[in-house]
C-alpha atoms as a PDB file:
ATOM      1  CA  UNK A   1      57.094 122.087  62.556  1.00  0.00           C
ATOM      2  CA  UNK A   2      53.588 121.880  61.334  1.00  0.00           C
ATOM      3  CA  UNK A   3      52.966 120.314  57.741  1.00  0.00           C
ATOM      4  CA  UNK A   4      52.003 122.552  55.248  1.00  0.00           C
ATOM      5  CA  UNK A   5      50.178 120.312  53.428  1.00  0.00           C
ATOM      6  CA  UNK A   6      47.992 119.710  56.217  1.00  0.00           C
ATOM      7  CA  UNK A   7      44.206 120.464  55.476  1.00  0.00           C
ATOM      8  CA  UNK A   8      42.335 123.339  57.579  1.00  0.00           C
ATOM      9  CA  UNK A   9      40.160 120.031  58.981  1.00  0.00           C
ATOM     10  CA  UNK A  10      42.886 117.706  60.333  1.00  0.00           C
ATOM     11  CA  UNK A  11      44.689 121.339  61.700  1.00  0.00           C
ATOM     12  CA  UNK A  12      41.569 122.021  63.552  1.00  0.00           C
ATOM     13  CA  UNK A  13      41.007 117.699  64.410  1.00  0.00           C
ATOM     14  CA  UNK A  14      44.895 118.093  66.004  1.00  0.00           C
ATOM     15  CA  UNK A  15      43.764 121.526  67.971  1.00  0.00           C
ATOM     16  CA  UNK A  16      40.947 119.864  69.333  1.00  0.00           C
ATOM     17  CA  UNK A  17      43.157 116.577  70.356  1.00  0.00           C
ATOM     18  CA  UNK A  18      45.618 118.799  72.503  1.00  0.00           C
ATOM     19  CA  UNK A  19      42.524 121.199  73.609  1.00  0.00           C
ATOM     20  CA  UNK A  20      41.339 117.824  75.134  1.00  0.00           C
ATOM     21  CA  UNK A  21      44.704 116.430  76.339  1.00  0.00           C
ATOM     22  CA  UNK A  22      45.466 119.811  78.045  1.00  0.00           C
ATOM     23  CA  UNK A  23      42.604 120.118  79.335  1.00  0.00           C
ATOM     24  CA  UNK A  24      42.597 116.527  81.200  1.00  0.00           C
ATOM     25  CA  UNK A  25      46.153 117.105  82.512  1.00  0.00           C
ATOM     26  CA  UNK A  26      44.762 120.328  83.772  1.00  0.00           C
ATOM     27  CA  UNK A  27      42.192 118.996  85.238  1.00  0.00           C
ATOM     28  CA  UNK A  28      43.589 115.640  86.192  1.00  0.00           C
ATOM     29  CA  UNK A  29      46.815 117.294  88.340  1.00  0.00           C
ATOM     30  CA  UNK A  30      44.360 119.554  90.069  1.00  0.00           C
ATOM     31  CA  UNK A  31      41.513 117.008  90.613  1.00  0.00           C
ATOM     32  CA  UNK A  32      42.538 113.342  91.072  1.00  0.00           C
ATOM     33  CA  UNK A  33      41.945 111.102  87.694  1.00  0.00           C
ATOM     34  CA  UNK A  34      39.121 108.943  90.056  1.00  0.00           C
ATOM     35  CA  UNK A  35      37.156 112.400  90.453  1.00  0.00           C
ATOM     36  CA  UNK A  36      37.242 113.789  86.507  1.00  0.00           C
ATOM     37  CA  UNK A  37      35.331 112.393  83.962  1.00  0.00           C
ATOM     38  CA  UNK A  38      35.058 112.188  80.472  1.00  0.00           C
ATOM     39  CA  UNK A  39      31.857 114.089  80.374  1.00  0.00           C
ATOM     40  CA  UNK A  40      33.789 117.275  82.571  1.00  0.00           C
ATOM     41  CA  UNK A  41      36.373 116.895  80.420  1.00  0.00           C
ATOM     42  CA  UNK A  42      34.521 117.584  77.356  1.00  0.00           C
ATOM     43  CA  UNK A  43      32.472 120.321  79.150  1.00  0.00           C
ATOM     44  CA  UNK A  44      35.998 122.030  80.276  1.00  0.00           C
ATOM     45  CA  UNK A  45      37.309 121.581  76.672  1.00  0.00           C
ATOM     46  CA  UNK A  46      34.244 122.745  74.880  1.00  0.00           C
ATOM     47  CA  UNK A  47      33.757 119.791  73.179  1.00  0.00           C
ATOM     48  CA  UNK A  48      31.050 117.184  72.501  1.00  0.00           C
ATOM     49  CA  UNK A  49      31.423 114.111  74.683  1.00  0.00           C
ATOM     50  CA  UNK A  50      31.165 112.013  71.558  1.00  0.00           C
ATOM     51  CA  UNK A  51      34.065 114.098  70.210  1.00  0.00           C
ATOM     52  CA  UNK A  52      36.166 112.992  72.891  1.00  0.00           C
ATOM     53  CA  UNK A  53      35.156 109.269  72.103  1.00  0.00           C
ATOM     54  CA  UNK A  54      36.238 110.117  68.520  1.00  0.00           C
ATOM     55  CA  UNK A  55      39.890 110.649  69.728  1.00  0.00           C
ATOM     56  CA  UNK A  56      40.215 108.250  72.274  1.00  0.00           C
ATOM     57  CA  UNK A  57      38.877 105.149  72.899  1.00  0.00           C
ATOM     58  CA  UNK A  58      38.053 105.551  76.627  1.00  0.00           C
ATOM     59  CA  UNK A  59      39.766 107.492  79.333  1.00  0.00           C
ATOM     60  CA  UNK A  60      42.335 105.361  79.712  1.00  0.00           C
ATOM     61  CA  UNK A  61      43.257 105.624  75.888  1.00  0.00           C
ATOM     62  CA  UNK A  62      43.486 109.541  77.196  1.00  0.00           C
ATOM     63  CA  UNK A  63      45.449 108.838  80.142  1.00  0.00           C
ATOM     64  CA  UNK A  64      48.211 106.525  78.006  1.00  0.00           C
ATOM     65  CA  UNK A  65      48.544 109.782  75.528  1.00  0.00           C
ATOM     66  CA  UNK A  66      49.087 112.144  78.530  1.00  0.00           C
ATOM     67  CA  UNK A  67      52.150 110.024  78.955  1.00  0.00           C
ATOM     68  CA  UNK A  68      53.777 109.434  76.193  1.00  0.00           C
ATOM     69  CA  UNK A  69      55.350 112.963  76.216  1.00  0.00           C
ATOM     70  CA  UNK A  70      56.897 111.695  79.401  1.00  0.00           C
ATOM     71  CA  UNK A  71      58.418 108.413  78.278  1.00  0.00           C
ATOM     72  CA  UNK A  72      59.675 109.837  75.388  1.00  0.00           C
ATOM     73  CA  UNK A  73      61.210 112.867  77.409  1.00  0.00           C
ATOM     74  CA  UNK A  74      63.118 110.343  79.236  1.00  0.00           C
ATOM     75  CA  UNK A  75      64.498 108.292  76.767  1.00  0.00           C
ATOM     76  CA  UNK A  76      65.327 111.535  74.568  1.00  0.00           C
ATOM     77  CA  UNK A  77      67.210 112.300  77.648  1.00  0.00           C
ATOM     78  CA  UNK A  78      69.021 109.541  78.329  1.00  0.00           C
ATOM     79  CA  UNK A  79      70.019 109.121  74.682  1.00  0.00           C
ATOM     80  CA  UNK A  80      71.719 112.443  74.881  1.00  0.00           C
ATOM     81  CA  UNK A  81      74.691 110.979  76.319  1.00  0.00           C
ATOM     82  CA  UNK A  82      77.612 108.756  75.571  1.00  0.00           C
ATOM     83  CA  UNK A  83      77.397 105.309  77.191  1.00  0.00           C
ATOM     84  CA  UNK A  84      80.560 105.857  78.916  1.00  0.00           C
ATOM     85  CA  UNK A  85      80.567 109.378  80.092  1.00  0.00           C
ATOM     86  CA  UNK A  86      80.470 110.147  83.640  1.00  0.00           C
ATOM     87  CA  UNK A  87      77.633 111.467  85.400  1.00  0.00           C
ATOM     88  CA  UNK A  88      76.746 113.735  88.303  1.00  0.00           C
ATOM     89  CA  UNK A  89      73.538 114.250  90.134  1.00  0.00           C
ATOM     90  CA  UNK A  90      72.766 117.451  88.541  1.00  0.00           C
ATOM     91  CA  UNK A  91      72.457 115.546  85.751  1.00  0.00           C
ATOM     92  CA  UNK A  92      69.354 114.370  87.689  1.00  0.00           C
ATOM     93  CA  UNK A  93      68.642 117.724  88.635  1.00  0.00           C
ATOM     94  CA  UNK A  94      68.843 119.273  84.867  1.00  0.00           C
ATOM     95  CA  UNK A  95      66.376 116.167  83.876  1.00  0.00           C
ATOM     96  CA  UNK A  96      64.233 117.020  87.122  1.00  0.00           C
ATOM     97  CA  UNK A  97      63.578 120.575  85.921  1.00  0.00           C
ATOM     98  CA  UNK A  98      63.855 120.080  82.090  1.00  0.00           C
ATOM     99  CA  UNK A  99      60.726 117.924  82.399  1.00  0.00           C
ATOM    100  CA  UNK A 100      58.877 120.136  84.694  1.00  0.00           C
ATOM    101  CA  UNK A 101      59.379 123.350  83.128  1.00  0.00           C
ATOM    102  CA  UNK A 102      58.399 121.507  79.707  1.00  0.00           C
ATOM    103  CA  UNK A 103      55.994 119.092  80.640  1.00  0.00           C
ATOM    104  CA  UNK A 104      54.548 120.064  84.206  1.00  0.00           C
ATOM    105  CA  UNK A 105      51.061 119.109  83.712  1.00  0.00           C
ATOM    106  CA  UNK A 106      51.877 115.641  81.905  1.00  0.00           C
ATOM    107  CA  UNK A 107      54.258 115.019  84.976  1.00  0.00           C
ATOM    108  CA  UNK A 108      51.762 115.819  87.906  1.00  0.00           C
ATOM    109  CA  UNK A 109      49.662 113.368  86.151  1.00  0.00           C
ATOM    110  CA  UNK A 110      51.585 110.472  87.417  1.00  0.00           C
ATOM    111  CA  UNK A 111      51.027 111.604  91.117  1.00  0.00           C
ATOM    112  CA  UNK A 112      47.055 112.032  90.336  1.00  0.00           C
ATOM    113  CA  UNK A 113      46.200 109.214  88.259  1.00  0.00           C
ATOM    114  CA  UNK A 114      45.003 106.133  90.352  1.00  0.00           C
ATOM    115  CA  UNK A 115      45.680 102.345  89.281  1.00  0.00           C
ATOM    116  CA  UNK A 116      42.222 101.948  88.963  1.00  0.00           C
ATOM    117  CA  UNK A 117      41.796 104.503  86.705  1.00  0.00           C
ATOM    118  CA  UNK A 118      45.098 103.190  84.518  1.00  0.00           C
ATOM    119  CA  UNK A 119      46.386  99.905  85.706  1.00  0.00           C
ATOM    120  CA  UNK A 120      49.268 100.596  83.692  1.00  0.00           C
ATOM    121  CA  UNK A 121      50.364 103.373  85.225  1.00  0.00           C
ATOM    122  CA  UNK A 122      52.892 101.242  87.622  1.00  0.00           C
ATOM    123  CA  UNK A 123      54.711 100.537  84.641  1.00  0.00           C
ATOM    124  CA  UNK A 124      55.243 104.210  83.872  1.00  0.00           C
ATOM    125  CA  UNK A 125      55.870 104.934  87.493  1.00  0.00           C
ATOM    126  CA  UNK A 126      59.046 101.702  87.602  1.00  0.00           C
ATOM    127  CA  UNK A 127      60.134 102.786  83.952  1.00  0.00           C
ATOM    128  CA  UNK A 128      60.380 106.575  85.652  1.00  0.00           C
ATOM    129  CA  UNK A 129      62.443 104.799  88.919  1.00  0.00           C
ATOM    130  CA  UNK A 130      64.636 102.985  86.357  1.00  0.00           C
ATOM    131  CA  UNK A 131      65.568 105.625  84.610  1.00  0.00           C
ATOM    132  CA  UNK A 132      66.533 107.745  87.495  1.00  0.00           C
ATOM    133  CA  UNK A 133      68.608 104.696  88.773  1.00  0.00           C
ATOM    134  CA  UNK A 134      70.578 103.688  85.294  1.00  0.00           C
ATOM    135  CA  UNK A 135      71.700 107.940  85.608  1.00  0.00           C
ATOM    136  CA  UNK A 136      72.764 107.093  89.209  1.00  0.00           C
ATOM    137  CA  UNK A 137      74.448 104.074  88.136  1.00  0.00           C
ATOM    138  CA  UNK A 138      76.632 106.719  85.913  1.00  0.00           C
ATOM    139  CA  UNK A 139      77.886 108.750  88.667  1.00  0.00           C
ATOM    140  CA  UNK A 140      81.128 107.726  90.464  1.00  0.00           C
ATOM    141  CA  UNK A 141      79.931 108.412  93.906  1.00  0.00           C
ATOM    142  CA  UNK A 142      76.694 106.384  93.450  1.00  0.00           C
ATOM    143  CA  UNK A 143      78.027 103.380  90.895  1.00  0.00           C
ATOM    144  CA  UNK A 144      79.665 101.610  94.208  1.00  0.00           C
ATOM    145  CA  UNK A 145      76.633 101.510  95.998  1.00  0.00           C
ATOM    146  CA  UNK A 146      74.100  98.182  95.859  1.00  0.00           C
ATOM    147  CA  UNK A 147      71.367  97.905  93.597  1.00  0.00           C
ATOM    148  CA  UNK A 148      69.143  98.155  96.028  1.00  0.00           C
ATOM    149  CA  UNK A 149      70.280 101.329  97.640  1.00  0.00           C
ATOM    150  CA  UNK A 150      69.993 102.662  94.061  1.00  0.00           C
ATOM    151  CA  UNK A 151      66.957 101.469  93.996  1.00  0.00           C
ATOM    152  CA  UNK A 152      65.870 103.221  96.992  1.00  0.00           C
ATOM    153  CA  UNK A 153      66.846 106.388  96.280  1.00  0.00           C
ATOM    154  CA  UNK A 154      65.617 105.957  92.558  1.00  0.00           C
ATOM    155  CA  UNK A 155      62.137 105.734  94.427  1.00  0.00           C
ATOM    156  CA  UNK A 156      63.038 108.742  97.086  1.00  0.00           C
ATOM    157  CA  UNK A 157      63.736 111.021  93.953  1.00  0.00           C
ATOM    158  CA  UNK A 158      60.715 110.366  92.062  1.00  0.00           C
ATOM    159  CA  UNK A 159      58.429 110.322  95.239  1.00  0.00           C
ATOM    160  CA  UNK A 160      59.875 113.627  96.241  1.00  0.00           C
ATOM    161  CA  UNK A 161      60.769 115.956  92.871  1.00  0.00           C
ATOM    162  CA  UNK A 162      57.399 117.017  91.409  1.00  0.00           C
ATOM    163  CA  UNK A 163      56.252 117.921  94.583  1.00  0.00           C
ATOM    164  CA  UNK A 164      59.422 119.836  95.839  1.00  0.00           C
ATOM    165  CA  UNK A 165      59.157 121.748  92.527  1.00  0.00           C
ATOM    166  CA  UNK A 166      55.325 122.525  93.159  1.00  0.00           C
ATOM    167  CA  UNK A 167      56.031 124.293  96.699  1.00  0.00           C
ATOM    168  CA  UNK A 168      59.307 126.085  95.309  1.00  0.00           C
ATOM    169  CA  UNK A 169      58.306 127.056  91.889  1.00  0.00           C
ATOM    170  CA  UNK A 170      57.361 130.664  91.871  1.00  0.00           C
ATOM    171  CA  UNK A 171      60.610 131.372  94.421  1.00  0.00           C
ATOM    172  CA  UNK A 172      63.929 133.621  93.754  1.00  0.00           C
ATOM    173  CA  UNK A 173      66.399 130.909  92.474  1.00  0.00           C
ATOM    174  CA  UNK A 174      64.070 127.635  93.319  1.00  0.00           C
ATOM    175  CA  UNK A 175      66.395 125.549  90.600  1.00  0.00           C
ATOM    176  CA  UNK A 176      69.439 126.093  93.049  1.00  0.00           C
ATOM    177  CA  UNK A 177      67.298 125.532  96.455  1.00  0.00           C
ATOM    178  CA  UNK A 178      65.857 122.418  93.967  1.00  0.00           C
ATOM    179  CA  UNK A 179      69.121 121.639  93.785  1.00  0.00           C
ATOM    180  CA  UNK A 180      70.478 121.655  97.229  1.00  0.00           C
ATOM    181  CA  UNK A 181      67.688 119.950  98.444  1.00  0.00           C
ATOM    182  CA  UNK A 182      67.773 117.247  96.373  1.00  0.00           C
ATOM    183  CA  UNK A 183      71.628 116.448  96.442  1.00  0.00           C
ATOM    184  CA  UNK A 184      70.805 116.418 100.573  1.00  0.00           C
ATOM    185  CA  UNK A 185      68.811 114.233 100.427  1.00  0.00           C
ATOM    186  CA  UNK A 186      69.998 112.148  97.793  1.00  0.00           C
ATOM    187  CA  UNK A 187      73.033 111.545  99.814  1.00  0.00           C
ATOM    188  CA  UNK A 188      71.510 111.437 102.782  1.00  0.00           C
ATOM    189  CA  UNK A 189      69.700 108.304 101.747  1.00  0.00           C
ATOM    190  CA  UNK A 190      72.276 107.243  99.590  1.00  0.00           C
ATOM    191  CA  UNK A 191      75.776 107.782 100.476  1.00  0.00           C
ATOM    192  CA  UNK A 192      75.438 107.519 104.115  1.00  0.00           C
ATOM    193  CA  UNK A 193      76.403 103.921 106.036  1.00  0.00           C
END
């Protein structure tokens, strides 16, 4: 909920901070974060450059905000169940397409972005891997299996979701071929000796 107290000069500073952040997600999934820079960015977002510089310190200040919504979409996620309750993959699944159909841009960021751009970003990329593994580590059928082969999968499901979504998105019931897929291959990597 917006503050009403808000004046009409910080509304329009906080439109022009998510013009720019949606903009660079845009332009960032579509484009590789190696080939955009800050000055297209500001062009795109019809903005000075030097307003961009007043909202972030460099493009790797931009970068880190693009994925914040992310981080805390996980752990909001996470938190939304008791410790002790059992799990299933579509758990997983729900979480796969919760944050795609709410945060699709800020997600296809973290296949586009390159460590040279952000060397952070493999610490978003392991804190995404980790998550996926402590839900697997909740469901019965996956709890018995090493930490390693958690680990694994963890890894296949982030390496293959966003773009799985991105060629099925647009279909007749892609959540339940999203689904299938992904419980196939889950246990195909997974649950198979």
């Amino acid at each position: 909920m917006e503050n009403p107290t808000k004046s009409r000069t910080m509304k329009k500073r906080d439109k022009t901070h998510q013009d720019i952040l949606t903009v660079a997600a845009e332009l960032i999934s579509a484009k590789g974060s190696l080939s955009v820079s800050l000055e297209e960015i500001s062009s795109q977002a019809d903005v000075a450059r030097k307003t961009i510089y007043n909202h972030f310190e460099n493009k790797e200040a931009l970068i880190n905000e693009l994925f914040t919504p992310l981080c805390t979409h996980a752990r909001d996620y996470l938190n939304r169940f008791d410790q002790e309750q059992a799990l299933t993959l579509d758990h997983i699944w729900d979480y796969c397409l919760e944050l795609w159909e709410q945060e699709d841009y800020h997600a296809m960021v973290l296949y586009q972005v390159s460590p040279e751009d952000y060397p952070n970003l493999s610490v978003i990329k392991d804190s995404f891997i980790f998550m996926f593994k402590k839900l697997m580590e909740r469901i019965p059928e996956c709890s018995s299996r090493s930490d390693e082969e958690r680990t694994q999968a963890a890894n296949c499901i982030y390496l293959t979701y966003l773009p799985l979504l991105q060629v099925l998105e647009g279909r007749k019931n892609y959540q339940k071929a999203f689904r299938l897929a992904m419980t196939g291959l889950t246990r195909g990597v997974l649950l198979t000796d």
